[in-house]
Protein backbone atom coordinates (compact mmCIF):
# COMPACT_ATOMS: atom_id res chain seq x y z
CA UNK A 1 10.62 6.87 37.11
CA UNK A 2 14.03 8.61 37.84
CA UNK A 3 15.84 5.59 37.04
CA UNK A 4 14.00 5.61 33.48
CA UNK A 5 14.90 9.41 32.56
CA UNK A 6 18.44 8.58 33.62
CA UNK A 7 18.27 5.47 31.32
CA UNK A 8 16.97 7.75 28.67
CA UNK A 9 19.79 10.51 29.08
CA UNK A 10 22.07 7.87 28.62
CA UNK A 11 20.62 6.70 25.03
CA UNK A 12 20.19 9.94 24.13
CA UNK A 13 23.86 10.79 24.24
CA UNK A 14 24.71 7.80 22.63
CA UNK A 15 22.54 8.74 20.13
CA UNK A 16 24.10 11.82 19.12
CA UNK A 17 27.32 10.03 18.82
CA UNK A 18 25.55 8.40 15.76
CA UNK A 19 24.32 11.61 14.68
CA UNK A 20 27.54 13.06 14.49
CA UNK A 21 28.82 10.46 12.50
CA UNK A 22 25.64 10.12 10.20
CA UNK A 23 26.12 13.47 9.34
CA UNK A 24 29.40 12.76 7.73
CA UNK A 25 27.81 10.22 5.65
CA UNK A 26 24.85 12.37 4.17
CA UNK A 27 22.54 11.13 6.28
CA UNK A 28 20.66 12.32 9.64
CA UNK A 29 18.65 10.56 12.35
CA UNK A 30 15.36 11.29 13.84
CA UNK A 31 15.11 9.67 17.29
CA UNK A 32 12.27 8.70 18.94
CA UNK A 33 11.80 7.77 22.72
CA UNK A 34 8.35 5.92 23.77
CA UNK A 35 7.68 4.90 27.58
CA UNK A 36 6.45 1.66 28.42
CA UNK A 37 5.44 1.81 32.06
CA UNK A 38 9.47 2.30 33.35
CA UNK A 39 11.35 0.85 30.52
CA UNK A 40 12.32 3.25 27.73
CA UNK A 41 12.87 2.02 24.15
CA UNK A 42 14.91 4.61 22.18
CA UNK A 43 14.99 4.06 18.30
CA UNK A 44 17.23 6.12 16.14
CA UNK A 45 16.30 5.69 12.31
CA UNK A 46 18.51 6.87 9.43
CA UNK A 47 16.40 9.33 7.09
CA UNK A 48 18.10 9.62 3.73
CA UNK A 49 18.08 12.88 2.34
CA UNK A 50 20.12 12.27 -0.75
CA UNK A 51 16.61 10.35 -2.39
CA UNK A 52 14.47 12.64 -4.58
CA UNK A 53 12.31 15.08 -2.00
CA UNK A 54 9.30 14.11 -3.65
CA UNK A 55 10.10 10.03 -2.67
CA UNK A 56 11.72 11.14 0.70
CA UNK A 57 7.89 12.98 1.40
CA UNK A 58 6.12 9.74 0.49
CA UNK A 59 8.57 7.35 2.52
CA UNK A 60 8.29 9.78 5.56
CA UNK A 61 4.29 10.02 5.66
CA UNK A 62 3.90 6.08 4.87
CA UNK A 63 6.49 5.80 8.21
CA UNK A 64 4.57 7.91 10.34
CA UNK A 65 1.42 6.30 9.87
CA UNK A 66 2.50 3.17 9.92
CA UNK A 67 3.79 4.66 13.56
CA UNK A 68 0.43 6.28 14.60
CA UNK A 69 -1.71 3.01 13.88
CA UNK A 70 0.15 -0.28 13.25
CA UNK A 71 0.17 -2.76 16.44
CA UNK A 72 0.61 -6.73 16.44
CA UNK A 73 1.11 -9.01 13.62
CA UNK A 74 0.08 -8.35 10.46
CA UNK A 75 0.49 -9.20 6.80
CA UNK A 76 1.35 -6.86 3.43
CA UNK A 77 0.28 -8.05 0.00
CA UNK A 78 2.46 -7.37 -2.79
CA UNK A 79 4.84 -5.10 -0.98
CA UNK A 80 7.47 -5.55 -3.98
CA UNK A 81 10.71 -3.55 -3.69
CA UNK A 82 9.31 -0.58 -1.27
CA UNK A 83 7.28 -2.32 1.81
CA UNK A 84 5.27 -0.23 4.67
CA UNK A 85 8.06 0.54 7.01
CA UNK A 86 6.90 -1.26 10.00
CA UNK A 87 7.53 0.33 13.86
CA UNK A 88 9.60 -1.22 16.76
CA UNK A 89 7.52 -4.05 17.98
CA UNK A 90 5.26 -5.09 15.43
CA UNK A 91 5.92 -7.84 12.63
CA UNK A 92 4.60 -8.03 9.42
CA UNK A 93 3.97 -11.24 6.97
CA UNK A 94 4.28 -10.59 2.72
CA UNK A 95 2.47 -12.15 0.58
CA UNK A 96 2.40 -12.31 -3.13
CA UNK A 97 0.83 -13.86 -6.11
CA UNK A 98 4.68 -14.28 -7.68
CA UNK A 99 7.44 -16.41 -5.53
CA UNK A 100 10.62 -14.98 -5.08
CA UNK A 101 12.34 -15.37 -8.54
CA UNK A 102 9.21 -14.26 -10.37
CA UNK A 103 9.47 -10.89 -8.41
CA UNK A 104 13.07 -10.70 -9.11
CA UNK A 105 12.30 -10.39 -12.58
CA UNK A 106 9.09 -8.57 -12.82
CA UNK A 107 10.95 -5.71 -10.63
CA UNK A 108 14.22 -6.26 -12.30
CA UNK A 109 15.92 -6.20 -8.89
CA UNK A 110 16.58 -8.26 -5.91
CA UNK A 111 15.00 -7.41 -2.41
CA UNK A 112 11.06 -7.78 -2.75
CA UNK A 113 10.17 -9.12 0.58
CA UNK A 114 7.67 -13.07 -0.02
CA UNK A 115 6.61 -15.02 2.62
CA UNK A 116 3.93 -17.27 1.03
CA UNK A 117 1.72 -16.86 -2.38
CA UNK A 118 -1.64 -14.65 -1.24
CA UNK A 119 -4.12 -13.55 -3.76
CA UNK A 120 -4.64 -10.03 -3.00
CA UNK A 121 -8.21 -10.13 -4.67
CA UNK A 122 -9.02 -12.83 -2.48
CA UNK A 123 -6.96 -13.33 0.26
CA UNK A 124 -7.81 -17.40 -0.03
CA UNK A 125 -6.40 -19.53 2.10
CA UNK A 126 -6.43 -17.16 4.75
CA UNK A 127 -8.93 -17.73 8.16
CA UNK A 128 -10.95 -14.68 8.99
CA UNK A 129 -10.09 -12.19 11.55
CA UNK A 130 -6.36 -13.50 11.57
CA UNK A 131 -4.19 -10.44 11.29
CA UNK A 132 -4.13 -6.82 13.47
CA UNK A 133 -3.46 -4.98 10.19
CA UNK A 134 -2.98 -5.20 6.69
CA UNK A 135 -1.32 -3.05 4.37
CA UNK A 136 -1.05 -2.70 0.26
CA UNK A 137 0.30 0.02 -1.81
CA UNK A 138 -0.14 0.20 -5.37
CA UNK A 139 -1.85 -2.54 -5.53
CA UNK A 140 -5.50 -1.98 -5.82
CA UNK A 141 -5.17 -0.82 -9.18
CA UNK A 142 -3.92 -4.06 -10.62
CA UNK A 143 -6.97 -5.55 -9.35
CA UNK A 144 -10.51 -6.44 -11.24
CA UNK A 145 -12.49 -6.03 -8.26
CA UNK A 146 -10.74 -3.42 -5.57
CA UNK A 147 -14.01 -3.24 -3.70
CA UNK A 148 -13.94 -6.80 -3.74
CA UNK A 149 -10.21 -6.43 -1.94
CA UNK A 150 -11.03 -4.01 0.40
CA UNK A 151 -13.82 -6.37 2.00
CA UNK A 152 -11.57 -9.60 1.62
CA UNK A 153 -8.50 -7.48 3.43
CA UNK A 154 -11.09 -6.59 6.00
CA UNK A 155 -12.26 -9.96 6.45
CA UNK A 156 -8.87 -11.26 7.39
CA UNK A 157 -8.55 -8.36 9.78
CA UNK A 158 -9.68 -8.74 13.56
CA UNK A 159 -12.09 -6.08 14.96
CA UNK A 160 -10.85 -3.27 15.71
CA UNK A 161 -7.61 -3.64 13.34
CA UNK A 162 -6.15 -1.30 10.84
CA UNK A 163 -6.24 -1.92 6.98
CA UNK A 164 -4.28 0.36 5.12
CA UNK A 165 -4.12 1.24 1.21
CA UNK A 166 -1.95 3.36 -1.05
CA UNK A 167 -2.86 3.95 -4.60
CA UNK A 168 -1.43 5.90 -7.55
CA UNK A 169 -2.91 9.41 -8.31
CA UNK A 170 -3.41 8.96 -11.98
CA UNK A 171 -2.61 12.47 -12.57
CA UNK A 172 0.76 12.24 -11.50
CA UNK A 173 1.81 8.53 -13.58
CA UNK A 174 1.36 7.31 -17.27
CA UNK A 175 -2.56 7.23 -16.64
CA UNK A 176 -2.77 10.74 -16.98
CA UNK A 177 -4.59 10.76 -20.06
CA UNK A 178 -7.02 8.00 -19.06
CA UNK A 179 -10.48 8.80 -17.87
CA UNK A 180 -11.19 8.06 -14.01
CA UNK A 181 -12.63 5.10 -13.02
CA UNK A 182 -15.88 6.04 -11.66
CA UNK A 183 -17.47 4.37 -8.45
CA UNK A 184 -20.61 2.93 -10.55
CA UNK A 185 -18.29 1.10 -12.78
CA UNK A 186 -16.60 -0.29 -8.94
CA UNK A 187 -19.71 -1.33 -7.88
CA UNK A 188 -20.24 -3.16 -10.45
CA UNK A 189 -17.00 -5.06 -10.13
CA UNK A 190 -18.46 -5.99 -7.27
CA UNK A 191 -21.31 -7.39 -7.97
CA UNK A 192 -19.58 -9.09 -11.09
CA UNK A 193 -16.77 -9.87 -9.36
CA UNK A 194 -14.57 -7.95 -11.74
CA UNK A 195 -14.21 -9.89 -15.19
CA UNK A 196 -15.71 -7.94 -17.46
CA UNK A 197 -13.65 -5.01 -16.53
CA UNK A 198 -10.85 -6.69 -18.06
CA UNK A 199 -11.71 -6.06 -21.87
CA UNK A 200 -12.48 -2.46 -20.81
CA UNK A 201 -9.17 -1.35 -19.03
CA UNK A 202 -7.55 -3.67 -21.96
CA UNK A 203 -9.17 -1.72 -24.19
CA UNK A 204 -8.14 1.61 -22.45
CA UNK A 205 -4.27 0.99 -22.09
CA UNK A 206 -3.87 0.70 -25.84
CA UNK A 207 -5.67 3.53 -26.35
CA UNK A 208 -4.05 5.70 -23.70
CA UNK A 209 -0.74 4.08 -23.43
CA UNK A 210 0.21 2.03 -25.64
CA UNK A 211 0.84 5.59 -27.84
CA UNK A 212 3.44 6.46 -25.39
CA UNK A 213 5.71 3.97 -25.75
CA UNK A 214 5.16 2.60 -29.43
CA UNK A 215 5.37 4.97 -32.39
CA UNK A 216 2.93 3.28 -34.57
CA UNK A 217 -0.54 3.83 -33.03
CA UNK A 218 -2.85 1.18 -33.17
CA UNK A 219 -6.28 1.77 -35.59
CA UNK A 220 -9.53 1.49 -33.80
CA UNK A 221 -9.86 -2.48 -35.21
CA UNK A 222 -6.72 -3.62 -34.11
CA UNK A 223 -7.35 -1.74 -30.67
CA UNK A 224 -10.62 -4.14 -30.27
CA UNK A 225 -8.96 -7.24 -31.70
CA UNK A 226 -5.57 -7.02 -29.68
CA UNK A 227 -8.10 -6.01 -26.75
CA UNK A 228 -10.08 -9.20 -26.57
CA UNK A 229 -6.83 -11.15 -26.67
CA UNK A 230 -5.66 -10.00 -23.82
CA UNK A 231 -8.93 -10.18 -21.94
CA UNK A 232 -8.78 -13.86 -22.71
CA UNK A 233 -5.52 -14.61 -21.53
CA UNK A 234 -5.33 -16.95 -18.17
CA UNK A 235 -3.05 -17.84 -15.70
CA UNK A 236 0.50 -16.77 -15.55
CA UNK A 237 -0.41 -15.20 -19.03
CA UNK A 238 -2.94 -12.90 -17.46
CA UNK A 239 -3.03 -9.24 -18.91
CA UNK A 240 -1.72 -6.84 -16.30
CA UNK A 241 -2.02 -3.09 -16.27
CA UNK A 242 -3.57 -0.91 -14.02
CA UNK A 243 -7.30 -1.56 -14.23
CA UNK A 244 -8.79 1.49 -12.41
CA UNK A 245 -7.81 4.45 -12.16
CA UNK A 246 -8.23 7.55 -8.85
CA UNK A 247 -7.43 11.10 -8.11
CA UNK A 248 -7.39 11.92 -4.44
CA UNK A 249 -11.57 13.26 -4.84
CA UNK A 250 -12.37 9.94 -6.56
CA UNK A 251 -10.12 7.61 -4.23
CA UNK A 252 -12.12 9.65 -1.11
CA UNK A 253 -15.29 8.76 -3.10
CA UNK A 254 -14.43 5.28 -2.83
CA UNK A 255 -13.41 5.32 0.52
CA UNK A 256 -16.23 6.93 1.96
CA UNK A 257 -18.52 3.90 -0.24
CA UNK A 258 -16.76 1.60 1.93
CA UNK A 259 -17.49 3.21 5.10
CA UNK A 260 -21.08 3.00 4.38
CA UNK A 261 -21.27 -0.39 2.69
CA UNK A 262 -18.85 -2.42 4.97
CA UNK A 263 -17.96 -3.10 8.51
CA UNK A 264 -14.90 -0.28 8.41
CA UNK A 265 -14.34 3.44 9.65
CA UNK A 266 -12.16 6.19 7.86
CA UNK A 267 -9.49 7.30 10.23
CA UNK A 268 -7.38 9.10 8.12
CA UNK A 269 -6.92 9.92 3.86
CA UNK A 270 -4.93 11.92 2.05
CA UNK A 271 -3.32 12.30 -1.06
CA UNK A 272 0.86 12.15 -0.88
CA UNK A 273 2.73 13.40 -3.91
CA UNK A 274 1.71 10.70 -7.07
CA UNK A 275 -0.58 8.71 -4.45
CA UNK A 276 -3.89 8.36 -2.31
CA UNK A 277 -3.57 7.10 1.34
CA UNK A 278 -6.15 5.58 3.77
CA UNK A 279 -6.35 4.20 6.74
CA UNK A 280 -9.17 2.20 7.87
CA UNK A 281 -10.71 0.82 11.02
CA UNK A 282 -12.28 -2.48 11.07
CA UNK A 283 -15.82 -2.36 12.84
CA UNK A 284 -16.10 -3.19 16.69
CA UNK A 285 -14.40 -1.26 20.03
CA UNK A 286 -10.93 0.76 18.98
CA UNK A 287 -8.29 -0.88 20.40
CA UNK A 288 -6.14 1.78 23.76
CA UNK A 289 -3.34 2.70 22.29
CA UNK A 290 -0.62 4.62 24.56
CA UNK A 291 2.70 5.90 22.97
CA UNK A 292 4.56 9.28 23.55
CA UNK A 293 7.18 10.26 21.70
């Protein structure tokens, strides 16, 4: 044990060295020490302060959760240009329904993280109980069925493992004006498996947004008309927009659904700046977890 806190001094001084000159570049480190039995792993992470506070607050609380309960291998669906930040020790698999170049130009920018093509609906082609934890932010919402998700991303998850979700607070984005999704209309995505919901939320993003960023509105006919087109379109064509919308009390509505309806447990949900977190338990013993930091 003496040998370790000597081992630790050590890092920690060369640690500060880093600090010192991180501080010239704008930027600072938090360092944290964990203790594995008598080895000591010190990790100093740059924090940059020079991003919007708002961002920097999201960044930081997606970090530390993924700190708290992230363990293993696991796997993030549509990740994009921003993926969880994953601790020291685990490792994470992306999947997407675009491949690489396809995600270079949807996001208009290099860097989006793609392993192998996942539906994140579905999760098809992927054995049950496979990963320790998997992770999605801002996705649910471009999804017909997110109920449907929530059970598939569970069903790839082994007892005991984490699933964790971020999604927009409508409040804070371009859905402001829209009306919430509310969990009956969920349900019934579920039981429908989503398609219908397609004409609706079609329906809704010319009325709500299309105004924003077109100066000629749309008349009530040409909503419906340019509404069922969409719905109809297939394959790579598919309409995209976001197809439900939350606040924090209707995301924790939702969540709480789940708990009752499917093998999961709430562990931790709040709302972040423009977004709703959760963090869910798959059913069956928690797994010991020891960390100190």
């Amino acid at each position: 044990m003496f040998t370790s806190v000597k081992v630790a001094w050590a890092a920690l001084i060369a640690t500060f060295f880093r600090v010192s000159k991180a501080l010239n570049r704008g930027r600072f480190f938090k360092c944290h020490v964990w203790f594995w039995s008598n080895k000591v792993h010190i990790e100093a992470e740059a924090l940059d302060y020079t991003i919007p506070p708002q961002e920097l607050e999201v960044r930081v609380t997606r970090r530390t959760l993924g700190r708290v309960y992230l363990r293993g291998r696991g796997v993030e669906v549509g990740a994009g240009t921003r993926p969880w930040p994953i601790p020291p020790g685990a490792k994470c698999f992306y999947g997407d329904k675009r491949d690489q170049s396809e995600l270079n130009q949807y996001f208009k920018k290099e860097g989006s993280p793609v392993d192998q093509h996942i539906d994140a609906q579905t999760f098809e082609g992927i054995g049950d109980e496979k990963f320790d934890f998997t992770l999605s932010a801002h996705v649910l919402e471009h999804l017909i069925d997110p109920l449907g998700a929530i059970r598939a991303a569970l069903r790839v998850t082994k007892p005991g493992g984490i699933v964790m979700l971020a999604v927009p607070d409508k409040r804070y984005t371009f859905d402001k004006d829209r009306p919430v999704t509310p969990l009956s209309h969920l349900i019934e995505d579920l039981r429908t498996g989503g398609e219908p919901t397609i004409y609706a939320a079609a329906l809704e993003h010319l009325r709500y947004l299309h105004p924003q960023w077109n100066k000629q509105p749309l008349s009530a006919e040409q909503q419906e008309t340019e509404a069922k087109r969409l719905a109809a379109l297939r394959g790579k064509e598919r309409f995209d927009t976001h197809f439900h919308t939350w606040t924090t009390e209707s995301f924790a509505e939702m969540m709480r659904w789940v708990e009752g309806h499917f093998d999961a447990q709430i562990l931790h949900i709040e709302g972040v700046v423009n977004e709703n977190i959760c963090v869910l338990r798959k059913g069956g013993k928690p797994r010991k977890w020891w960390r100190v930091w």
